[in-house]
Protein backbone atom coordinates (compact mmCIF):
# COMPACT_ATOMS: atom_id res chain seq x y z
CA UNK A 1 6.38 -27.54 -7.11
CA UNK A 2 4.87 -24.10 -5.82
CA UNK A 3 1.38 -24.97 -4.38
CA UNK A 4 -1.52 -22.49 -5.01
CA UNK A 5 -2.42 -19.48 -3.14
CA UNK A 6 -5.53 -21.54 -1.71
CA UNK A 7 -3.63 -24.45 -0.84
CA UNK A 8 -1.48 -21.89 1.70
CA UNK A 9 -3.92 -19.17 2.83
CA UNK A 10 -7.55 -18.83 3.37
CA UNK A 11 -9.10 -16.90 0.79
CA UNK A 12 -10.45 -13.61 2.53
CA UNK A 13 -11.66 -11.63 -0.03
CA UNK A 14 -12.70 -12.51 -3.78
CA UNK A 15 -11.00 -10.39 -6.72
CA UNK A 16 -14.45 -8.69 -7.44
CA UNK A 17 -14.18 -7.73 -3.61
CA UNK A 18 -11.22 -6.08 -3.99
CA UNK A 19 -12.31 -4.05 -7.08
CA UNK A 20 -15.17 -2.55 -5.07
CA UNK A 21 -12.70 -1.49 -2.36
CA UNK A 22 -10.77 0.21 -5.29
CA UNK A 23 -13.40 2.19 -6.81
CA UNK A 24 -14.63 3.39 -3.64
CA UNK A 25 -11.19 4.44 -2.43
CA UNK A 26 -10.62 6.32 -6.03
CA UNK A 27 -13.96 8.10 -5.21
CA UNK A 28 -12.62 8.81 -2.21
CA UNK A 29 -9.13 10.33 -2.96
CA UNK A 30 -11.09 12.29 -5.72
CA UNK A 31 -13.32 14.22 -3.53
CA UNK A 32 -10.14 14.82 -0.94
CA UNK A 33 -7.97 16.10 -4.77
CA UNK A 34 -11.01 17.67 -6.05
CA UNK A 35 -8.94 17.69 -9.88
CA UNK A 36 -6.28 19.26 -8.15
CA UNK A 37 -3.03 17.85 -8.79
CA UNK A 38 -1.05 14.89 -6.90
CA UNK A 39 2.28 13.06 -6.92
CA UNK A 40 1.51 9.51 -6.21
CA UNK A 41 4.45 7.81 -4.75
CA UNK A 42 4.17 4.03 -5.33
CA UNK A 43 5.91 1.94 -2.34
CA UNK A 44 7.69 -0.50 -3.90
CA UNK A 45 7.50 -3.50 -4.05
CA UNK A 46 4.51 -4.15 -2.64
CA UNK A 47 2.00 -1.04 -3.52
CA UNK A 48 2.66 -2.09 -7.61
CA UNK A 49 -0.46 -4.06 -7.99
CA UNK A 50 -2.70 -1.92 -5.69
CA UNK A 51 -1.19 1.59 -7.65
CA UNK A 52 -1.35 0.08 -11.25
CA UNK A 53 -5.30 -0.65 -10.17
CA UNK A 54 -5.88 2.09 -8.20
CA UNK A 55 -4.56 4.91 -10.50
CA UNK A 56 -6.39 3.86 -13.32
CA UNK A 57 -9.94 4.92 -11.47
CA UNK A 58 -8.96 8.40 -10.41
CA UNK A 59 -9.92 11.24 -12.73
CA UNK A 60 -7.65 13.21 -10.41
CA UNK A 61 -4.61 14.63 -12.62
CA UNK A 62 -1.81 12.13 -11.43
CA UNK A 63 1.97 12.12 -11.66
CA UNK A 64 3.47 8.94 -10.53
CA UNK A 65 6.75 7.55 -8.89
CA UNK A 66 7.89 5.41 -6.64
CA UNK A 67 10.25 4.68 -3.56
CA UNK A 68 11.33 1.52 -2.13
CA UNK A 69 11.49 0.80 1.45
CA UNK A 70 11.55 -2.60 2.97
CA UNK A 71 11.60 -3.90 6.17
CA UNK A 72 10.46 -7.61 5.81
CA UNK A 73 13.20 -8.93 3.12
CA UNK A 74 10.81 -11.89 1.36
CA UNK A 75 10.49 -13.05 5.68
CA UNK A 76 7.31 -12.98 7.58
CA UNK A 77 8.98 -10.81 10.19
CA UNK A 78 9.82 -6.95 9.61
CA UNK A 79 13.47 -5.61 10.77
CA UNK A 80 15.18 -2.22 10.24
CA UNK A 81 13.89 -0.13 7.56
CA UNK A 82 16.11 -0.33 4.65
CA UNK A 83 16.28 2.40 1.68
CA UNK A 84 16.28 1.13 -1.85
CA UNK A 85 15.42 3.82 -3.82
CA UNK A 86 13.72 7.15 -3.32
CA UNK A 87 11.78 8.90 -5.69
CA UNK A 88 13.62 10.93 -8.59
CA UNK A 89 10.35 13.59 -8.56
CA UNK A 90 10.83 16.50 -5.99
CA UNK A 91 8.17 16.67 -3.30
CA UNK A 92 8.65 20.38 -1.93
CA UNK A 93 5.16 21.96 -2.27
CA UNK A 94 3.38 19.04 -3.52
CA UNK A 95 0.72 16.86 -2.34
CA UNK A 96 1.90 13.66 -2.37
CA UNK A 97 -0.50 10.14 -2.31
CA UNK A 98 1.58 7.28 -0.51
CA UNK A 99 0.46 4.24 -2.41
CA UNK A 100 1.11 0.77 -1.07
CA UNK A 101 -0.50 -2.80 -0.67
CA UNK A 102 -0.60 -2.70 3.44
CA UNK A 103 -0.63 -0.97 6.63
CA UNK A 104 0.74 -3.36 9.50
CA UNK A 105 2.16 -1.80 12.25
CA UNK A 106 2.98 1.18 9.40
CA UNK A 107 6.86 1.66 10.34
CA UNK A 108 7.37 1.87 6.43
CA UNK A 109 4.60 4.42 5.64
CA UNK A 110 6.01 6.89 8.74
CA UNK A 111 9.32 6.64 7.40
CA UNK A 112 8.28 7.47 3.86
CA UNK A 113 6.00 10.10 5.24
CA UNK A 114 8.74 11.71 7.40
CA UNK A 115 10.63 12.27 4.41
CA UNK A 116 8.23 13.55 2.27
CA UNK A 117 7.48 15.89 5.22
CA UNK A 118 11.50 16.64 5.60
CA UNK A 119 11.76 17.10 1.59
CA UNK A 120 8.93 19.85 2.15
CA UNK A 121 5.66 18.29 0.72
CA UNK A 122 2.47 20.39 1.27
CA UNK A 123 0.84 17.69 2.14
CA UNK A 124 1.06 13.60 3.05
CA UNK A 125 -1.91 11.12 2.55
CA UNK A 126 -1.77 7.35 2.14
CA UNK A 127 -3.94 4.85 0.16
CA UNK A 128 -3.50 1.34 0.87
CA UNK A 129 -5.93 -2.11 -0.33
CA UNK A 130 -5.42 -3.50 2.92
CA UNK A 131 -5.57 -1.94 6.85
CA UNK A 132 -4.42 -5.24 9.37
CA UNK A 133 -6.62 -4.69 12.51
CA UNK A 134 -4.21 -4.48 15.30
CA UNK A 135 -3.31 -2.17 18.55
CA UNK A 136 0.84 -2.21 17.31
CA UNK A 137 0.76 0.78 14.83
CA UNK A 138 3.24 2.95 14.57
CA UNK A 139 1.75 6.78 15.50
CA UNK A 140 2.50 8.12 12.31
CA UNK A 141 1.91 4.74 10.04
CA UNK A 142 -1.56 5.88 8.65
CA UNK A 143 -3.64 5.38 5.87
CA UNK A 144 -6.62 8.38 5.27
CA UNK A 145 -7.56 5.95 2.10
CA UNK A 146 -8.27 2.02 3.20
CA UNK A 147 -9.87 -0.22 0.82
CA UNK A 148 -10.47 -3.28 3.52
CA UNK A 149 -9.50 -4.36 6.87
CA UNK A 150 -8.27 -7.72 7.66
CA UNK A 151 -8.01 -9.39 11.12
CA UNK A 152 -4.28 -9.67 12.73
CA UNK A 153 -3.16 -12.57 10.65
CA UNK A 154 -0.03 -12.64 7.86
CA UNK A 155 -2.00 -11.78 4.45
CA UNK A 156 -0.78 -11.99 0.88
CA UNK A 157 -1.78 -11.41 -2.61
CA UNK A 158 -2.83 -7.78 -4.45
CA UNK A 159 0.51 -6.88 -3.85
CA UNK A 160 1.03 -8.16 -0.47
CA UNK A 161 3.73 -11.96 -0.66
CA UNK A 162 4.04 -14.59 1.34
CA UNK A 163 8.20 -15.62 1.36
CA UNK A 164 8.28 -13.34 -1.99
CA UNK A 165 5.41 -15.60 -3.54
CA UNK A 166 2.11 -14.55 -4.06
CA UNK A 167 2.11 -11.28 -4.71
CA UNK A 168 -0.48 -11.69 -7.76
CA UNK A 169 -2.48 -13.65 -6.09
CA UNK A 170 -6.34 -13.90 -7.09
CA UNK A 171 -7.84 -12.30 -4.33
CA UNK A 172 -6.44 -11.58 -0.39
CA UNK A 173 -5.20 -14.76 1.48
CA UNK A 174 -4.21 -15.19 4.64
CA UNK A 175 -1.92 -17.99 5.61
CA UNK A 176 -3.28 -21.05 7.45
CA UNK A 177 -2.29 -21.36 10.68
């Protein structure tokens, strides 16, 4: 039997928590948009639940799609980045929103956002739930739209799994030590 999320993590922050981090990133990526109009690239798998959440608060004029990238594999330990599936919408000349669940050290954000760059998009931000507090970034693994910041411990739920388990959890976890 599959224990619950609290029997595995520490809850960190509470679902209403989370909604409050949404709606002030969607104000947020409104003002930067100002009704202008975006491509929002969801990162699969993880940015589903933050971009199905997120997307609905913007009044900015959003088309949606998604790549998938992966580095960690359902493991708690990232390796090469691996190409799923990239998006079927062109990027050249667009302003593209990076949506995914978290920046770690951000080696899957600067890969996406190199090629976005390379395909000839105007422009490259990122919106993420959750920003892991941590000196290992990668330069180019940023997010200009954070919704909270968690210390440097393995997190899960709001997108975010724990050995591909979790994902929908209640609220952000992180895994007891």
């Amino acid at each position: 039997m599959i224990p619950p999320p609290s029997e595995v993590g520490e809850r960190l922050f509470a679902p209403e928590d989370v909604a409050a981090a949404l709606e002030r990133m969607a104000r947020s990526i409104d003002a930067h948009y100002a009704g202008a109009d975006c491509l929002a690239l969801c990162l699969l798998q993880g940015g589903i639940i933050p971009a199905g959440q997120l997307l609905p608060r913007l009044d900015t004029p959003v088309e949606l799609d998604s790549v998938h990238v992966t580095r960690y594999r359902n493991t708690t330990r990232g390796g090469e980045i691996e190409w799923r599936m990239r998006p079927r919408t062109p990027v050249a000349g667009r302003r593209v929103l990076l949506v995914d669940d978290i920046l770690d050290e951000g080696h899957s954000i600067a890969a996406v956002r190199g090629w976005c760059r390379t395909e000839g998009a105007s422009e490259v931000r990122t919106a993420v739930i959750v920003d892991k507090r941590h000196a290992r970034k990668h330069p180019e693994g940023i997010a200009e739209f954070v919704g909270l910041e968690v210390p440097d411990r393995y997190v899960f739920g709001y997108g975010m799994d724990y050995q591909g388990r979790y994902r929908n959890a209640p609220g952000i976890y992180a895994i007891h030590d």
